[in-house]
PDB file of N, CA and C in Angstrom:
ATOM      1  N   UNK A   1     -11.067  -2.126  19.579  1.00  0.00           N
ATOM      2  CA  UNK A   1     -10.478  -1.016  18.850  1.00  0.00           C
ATOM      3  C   UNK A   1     -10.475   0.222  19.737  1.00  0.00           C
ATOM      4  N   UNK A   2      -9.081   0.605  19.790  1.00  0.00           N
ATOM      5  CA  UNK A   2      -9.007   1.482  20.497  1.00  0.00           C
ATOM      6  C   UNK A   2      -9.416   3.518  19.978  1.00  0.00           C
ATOM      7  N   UNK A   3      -9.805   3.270  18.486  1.00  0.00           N
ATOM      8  CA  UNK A   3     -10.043   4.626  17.867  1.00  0.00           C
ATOM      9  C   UNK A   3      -8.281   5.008  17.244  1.00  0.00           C
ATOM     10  N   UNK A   4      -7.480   4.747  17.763  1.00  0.00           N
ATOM     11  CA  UNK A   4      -6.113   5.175  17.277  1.00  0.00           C
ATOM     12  C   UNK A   4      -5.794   4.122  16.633  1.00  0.00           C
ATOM     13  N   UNK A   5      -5.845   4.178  15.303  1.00  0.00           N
ATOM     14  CA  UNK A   5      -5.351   3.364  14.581  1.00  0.00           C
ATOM     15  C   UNK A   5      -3.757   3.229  14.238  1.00  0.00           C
ATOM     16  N   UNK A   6      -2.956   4.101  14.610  1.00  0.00           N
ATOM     17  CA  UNK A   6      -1.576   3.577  14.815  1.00  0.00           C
ATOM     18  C   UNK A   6      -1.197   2.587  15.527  1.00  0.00           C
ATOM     19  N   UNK A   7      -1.926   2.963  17.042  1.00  0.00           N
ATOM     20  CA  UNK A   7      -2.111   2.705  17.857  1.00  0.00           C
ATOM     21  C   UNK A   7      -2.421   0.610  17.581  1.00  0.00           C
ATOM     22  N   UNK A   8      -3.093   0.810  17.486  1.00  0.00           N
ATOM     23  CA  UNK A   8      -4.300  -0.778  16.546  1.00  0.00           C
ATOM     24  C   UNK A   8      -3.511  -1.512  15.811  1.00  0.00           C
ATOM     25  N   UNK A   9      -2.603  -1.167  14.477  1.00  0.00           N
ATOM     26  CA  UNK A   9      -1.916  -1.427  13.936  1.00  0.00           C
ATOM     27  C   UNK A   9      -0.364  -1.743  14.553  1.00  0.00           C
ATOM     28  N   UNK A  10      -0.200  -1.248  15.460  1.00  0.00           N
ATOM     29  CA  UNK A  10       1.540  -1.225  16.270  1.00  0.00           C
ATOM     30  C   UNK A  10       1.254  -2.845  17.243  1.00  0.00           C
ATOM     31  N   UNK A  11      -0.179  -2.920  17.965  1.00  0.00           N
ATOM     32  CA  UNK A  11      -0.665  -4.186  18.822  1.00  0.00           C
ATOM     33  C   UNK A  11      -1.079  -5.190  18.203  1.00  0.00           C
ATOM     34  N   UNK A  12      -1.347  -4.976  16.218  1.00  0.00           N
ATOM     35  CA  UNK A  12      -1.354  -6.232  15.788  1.00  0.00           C
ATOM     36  C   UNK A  12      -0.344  -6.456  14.843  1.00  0.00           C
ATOM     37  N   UNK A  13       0.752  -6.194  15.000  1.00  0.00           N
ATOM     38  CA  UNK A  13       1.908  -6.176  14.041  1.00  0.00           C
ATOM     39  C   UNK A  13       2.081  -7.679  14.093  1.00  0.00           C
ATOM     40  N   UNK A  14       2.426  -8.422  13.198  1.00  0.00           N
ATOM     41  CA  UNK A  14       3.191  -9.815  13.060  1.00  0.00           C
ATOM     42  C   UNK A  14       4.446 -10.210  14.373  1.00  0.00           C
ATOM     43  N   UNK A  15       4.265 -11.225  14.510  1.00  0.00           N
ATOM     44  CA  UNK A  15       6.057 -10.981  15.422  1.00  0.00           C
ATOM     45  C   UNK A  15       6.628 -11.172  14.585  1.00  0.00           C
ATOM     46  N   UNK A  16       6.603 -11.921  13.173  1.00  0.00           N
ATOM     47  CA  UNK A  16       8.156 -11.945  12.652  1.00  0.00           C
ATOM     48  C   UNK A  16       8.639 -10.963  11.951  1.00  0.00           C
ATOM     49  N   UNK A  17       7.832  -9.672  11.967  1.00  0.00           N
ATOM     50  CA  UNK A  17       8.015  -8.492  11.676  1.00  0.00           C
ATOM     51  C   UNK A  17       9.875  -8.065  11.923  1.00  0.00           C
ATOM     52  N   UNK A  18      10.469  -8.155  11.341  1.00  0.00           N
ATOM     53  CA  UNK A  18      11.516  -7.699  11.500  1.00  0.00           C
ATOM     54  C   UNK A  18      12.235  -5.638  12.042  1.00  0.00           C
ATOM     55  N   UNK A  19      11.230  -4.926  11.143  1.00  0.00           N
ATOM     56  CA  UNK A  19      11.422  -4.007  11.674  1.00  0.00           C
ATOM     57  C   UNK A  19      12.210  -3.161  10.495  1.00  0.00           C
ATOM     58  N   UNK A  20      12.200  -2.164  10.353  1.00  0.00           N
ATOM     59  CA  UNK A  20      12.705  -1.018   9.542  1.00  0.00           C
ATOM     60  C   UNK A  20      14.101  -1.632   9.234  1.00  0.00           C
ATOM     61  N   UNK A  21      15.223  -1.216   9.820  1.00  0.00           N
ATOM     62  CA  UNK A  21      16.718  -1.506  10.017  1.00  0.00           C
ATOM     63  C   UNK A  21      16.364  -2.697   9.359  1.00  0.00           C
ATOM     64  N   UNK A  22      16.051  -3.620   9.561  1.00  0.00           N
ATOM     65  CA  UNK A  22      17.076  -4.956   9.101  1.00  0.00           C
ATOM     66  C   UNK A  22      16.034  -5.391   8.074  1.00  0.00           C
ATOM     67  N   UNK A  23      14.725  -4.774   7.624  1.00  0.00           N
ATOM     68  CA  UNK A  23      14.575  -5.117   6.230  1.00  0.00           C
ATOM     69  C   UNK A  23      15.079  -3.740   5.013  1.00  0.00           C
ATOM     70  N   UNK A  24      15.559  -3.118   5.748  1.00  0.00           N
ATOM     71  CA  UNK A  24      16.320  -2.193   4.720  1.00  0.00           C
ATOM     72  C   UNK A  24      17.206  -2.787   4.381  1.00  0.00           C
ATOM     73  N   UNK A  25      18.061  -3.413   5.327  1.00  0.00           N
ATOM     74  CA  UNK A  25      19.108  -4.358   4.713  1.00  0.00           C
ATOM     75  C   UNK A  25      19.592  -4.780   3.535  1.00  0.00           C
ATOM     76  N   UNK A  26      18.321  -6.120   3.324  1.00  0.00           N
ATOM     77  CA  UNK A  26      17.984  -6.766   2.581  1.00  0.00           C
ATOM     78  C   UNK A  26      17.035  -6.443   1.763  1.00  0.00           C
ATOM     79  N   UNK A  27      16.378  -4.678   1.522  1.00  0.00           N
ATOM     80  CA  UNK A  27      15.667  -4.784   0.683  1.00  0.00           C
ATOM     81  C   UNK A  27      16.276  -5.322  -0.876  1.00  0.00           C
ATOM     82  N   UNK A  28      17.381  -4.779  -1.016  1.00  0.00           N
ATOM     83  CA  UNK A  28      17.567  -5.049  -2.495  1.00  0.00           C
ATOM     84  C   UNK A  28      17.904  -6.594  -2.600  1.00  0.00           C
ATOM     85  N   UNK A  29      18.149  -7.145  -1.992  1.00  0.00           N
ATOM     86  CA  UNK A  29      18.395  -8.857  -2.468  1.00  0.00           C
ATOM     87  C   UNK A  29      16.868  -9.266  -2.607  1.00  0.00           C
ATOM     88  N   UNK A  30      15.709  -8.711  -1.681  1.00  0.00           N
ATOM     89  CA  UNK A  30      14.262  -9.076  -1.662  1.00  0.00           C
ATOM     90  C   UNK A  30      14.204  -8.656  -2.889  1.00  0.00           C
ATOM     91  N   UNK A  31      13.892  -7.378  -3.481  1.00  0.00           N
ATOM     92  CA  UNK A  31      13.736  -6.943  -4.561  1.00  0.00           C
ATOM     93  C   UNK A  31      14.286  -7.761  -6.035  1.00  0.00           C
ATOM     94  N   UNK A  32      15.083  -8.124  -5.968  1.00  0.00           N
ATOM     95  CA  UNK A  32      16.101  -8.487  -6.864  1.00  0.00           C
ATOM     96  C   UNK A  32      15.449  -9.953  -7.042  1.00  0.00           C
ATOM     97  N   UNK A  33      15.842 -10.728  -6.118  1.00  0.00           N
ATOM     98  CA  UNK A  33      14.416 -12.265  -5.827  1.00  0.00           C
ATOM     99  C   UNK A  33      13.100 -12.179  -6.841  1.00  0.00           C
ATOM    100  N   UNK A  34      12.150 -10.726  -6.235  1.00  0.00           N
ATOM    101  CA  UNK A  34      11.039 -10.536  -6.422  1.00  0.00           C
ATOM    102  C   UNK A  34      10.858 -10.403  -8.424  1.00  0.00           C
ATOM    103  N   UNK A  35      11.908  -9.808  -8.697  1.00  0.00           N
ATOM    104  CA  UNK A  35      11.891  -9.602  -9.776  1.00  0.00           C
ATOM    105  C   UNK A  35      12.640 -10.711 -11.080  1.00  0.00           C
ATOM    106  N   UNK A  36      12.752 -11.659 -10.234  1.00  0.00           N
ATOM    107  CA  UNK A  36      13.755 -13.033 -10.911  1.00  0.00           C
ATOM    108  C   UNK A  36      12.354 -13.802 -10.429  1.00  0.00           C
ATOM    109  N   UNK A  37      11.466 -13.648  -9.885  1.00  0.00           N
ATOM    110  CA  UNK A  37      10.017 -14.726 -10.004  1.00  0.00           C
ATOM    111  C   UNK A  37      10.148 -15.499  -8.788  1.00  0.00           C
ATOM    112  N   UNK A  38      10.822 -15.194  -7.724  1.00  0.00           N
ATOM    113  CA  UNK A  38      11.181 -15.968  -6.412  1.00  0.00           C
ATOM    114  C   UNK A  38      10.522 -15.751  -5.356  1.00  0.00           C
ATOM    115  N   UNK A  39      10.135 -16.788  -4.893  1.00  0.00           N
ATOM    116  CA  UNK A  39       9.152 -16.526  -3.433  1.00  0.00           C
ATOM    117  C   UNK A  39      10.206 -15.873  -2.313  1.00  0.00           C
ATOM    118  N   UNK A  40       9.744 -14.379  -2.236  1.00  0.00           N
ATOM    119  CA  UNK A  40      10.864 -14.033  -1.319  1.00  0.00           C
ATOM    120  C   UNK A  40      10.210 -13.993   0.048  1.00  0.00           C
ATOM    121  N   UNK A  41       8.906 -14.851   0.213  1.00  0.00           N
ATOM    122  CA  UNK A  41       8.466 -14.658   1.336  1.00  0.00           C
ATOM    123  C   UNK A  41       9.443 -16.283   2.067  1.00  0.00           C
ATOM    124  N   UNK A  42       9.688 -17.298   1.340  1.00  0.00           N
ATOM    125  CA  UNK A  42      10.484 -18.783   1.482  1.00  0.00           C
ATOM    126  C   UNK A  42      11.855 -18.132   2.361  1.00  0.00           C
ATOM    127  N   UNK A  43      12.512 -17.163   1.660  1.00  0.00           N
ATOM    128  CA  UNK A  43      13.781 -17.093   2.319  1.00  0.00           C
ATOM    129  C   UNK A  43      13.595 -15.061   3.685  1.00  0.00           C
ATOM    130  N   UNK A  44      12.872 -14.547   2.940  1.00  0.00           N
ATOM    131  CA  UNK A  44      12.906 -13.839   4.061  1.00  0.00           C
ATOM    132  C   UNK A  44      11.268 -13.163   4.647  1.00  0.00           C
ATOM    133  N   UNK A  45      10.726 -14.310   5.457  1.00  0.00           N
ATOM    134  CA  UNK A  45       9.452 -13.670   5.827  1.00  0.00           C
ATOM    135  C   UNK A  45       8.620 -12.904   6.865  1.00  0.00           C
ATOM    136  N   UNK A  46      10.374 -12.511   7.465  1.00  0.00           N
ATOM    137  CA  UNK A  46      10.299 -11.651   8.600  1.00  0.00           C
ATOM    138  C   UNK A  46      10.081 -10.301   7.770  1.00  0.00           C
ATOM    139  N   UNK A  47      10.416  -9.569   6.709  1.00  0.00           N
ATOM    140  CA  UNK A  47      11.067  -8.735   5.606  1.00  0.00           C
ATOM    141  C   UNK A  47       9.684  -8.663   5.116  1.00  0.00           C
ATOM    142  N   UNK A  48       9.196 -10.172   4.280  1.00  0.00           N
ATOM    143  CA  UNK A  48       7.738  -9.532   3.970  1.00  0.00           C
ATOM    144  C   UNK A  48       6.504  -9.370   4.895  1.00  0.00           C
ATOM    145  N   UNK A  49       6.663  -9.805   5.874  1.00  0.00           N
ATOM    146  CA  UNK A  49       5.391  -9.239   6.968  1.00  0.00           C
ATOM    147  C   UNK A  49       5.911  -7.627   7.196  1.00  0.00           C
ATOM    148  N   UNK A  50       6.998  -7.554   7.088  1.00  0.00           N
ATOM    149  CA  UNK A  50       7.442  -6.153   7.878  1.00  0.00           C
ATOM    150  C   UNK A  50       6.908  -4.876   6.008  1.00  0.00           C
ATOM    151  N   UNK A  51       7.063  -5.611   5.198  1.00  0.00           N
ATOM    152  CA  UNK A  51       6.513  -4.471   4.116  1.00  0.00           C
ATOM    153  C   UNK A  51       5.137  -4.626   3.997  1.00  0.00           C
ATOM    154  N   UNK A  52       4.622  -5.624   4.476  1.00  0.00           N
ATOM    155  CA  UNK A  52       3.309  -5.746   4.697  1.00  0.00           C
ATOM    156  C   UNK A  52       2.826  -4.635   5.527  1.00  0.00           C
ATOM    157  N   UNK A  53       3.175  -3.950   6.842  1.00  0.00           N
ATOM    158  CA  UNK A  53       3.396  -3.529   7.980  1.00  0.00           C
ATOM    159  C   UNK A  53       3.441  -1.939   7.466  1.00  0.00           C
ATOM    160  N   UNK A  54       4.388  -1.984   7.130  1.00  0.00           N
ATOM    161  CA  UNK A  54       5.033  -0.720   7.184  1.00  0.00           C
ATOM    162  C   UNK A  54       5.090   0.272   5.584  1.00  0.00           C
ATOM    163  N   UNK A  55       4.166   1.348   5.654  1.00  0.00           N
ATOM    164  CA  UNK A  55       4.003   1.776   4.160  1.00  0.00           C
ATOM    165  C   UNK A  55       4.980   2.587   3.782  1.00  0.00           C
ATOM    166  N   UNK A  56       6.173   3.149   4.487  1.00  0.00           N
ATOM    167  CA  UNK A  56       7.090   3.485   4.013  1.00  0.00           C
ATOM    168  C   UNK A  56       8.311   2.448   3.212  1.00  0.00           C
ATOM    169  N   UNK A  57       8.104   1.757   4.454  1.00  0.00           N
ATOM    170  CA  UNK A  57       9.496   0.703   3.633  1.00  0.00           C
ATOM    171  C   UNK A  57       8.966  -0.566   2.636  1.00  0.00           C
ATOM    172  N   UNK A  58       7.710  -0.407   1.860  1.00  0.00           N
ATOM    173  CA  UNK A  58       6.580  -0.902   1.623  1.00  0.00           C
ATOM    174  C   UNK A  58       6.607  -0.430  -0.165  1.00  0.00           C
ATOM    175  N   UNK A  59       6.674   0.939   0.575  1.00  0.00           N
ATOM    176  CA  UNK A  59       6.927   1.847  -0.833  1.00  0.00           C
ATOM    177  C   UNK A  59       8.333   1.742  -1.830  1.00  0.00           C
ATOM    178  N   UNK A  60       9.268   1.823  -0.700  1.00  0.00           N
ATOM    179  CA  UNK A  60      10.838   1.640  -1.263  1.00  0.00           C
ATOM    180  C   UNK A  60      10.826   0.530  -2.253  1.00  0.00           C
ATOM    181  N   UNK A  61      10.327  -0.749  -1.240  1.00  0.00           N
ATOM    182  CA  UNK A  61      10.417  -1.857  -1.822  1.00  0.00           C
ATOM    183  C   UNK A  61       9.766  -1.974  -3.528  1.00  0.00           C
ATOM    184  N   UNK A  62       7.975  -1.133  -3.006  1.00  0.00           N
ATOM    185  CA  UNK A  62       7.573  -1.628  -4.812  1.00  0.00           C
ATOM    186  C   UNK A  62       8.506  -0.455  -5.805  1.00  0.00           C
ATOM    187  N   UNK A  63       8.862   0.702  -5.565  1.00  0.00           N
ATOM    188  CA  UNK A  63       9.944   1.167  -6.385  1.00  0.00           C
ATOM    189  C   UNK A  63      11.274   0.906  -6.921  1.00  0.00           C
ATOM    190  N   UNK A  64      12.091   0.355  -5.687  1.00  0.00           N
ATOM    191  CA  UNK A  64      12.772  -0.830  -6.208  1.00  0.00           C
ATOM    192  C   UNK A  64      12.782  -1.801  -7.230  1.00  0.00           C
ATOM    193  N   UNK A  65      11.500  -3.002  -7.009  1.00  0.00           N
ATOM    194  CA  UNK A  65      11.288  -3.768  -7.581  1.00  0.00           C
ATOM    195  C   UNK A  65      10.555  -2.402  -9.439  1.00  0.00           C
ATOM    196  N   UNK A  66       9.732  -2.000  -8.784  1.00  0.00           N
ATOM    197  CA  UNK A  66       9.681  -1.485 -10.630  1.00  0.00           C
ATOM    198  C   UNK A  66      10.851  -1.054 -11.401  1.00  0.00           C
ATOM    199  N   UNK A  67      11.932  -0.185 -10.765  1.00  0.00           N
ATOM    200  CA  UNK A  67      13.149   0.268 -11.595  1.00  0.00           C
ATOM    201  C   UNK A  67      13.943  -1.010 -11.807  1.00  0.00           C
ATOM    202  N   UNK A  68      13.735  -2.496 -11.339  1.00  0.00           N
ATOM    203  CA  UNK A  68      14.449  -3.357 -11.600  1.00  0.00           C
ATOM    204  C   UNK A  68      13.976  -4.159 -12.527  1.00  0.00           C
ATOM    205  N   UNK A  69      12.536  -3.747 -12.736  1.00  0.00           N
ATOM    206  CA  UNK A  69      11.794  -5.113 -13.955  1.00  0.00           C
ATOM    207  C   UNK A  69      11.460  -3.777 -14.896  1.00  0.00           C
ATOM    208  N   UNK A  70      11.968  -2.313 -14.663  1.00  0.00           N
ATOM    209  CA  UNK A  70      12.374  -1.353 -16.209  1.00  0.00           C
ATOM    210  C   UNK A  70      13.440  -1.749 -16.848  1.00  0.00           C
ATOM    211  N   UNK A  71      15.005  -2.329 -15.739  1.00  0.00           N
ATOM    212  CA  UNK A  71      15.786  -2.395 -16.340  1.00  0.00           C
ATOM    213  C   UNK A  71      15.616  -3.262 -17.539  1.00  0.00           C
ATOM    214  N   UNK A  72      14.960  -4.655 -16.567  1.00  0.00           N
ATOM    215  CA  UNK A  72      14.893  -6.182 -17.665  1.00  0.00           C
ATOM    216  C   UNK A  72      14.176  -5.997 -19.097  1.00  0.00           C
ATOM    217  N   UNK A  73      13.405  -4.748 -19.288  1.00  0.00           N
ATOM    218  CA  UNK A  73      12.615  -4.602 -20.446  1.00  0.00           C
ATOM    219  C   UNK A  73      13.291  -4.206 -21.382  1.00  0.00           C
TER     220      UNK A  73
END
């Protein structure tokens, strides 16, 4: 451990980490999956290591998914 935990966190990232851009993409089809009861880690698990990863696009995602299982109520 280097004391910089960005730092720490950036050298143990997943590789199938996809990355900001291209799970923004697909957040809403993930979302949409997530909220129909679907393993969205089966079809995109580059997407969920990367919200695993990343607490911004992390956040989008669980807001997403809640305004989509408000709608279903």
């Amino acid at each position: 451990m280097t004391g910089w935990p960005q730092l720490d966190r950036f050298l143990h990232t997943d590789p199938q980490d996809v990355g900001c851009t291209d799970a923004l993409d697909v957040l809403h089809v993930c979302a949409e999956l997530a909220a129909a009861g679907h393993p969205v880690e089966q079809q995109y698990p580059g997407v969920v290591a990367h919200l695993q990863a990343c607490g911004p696009c992390g956040d989008d995602f669980d807001g997403l998914l809640a305004a989509l299982r408000d709608e279903a109520v």
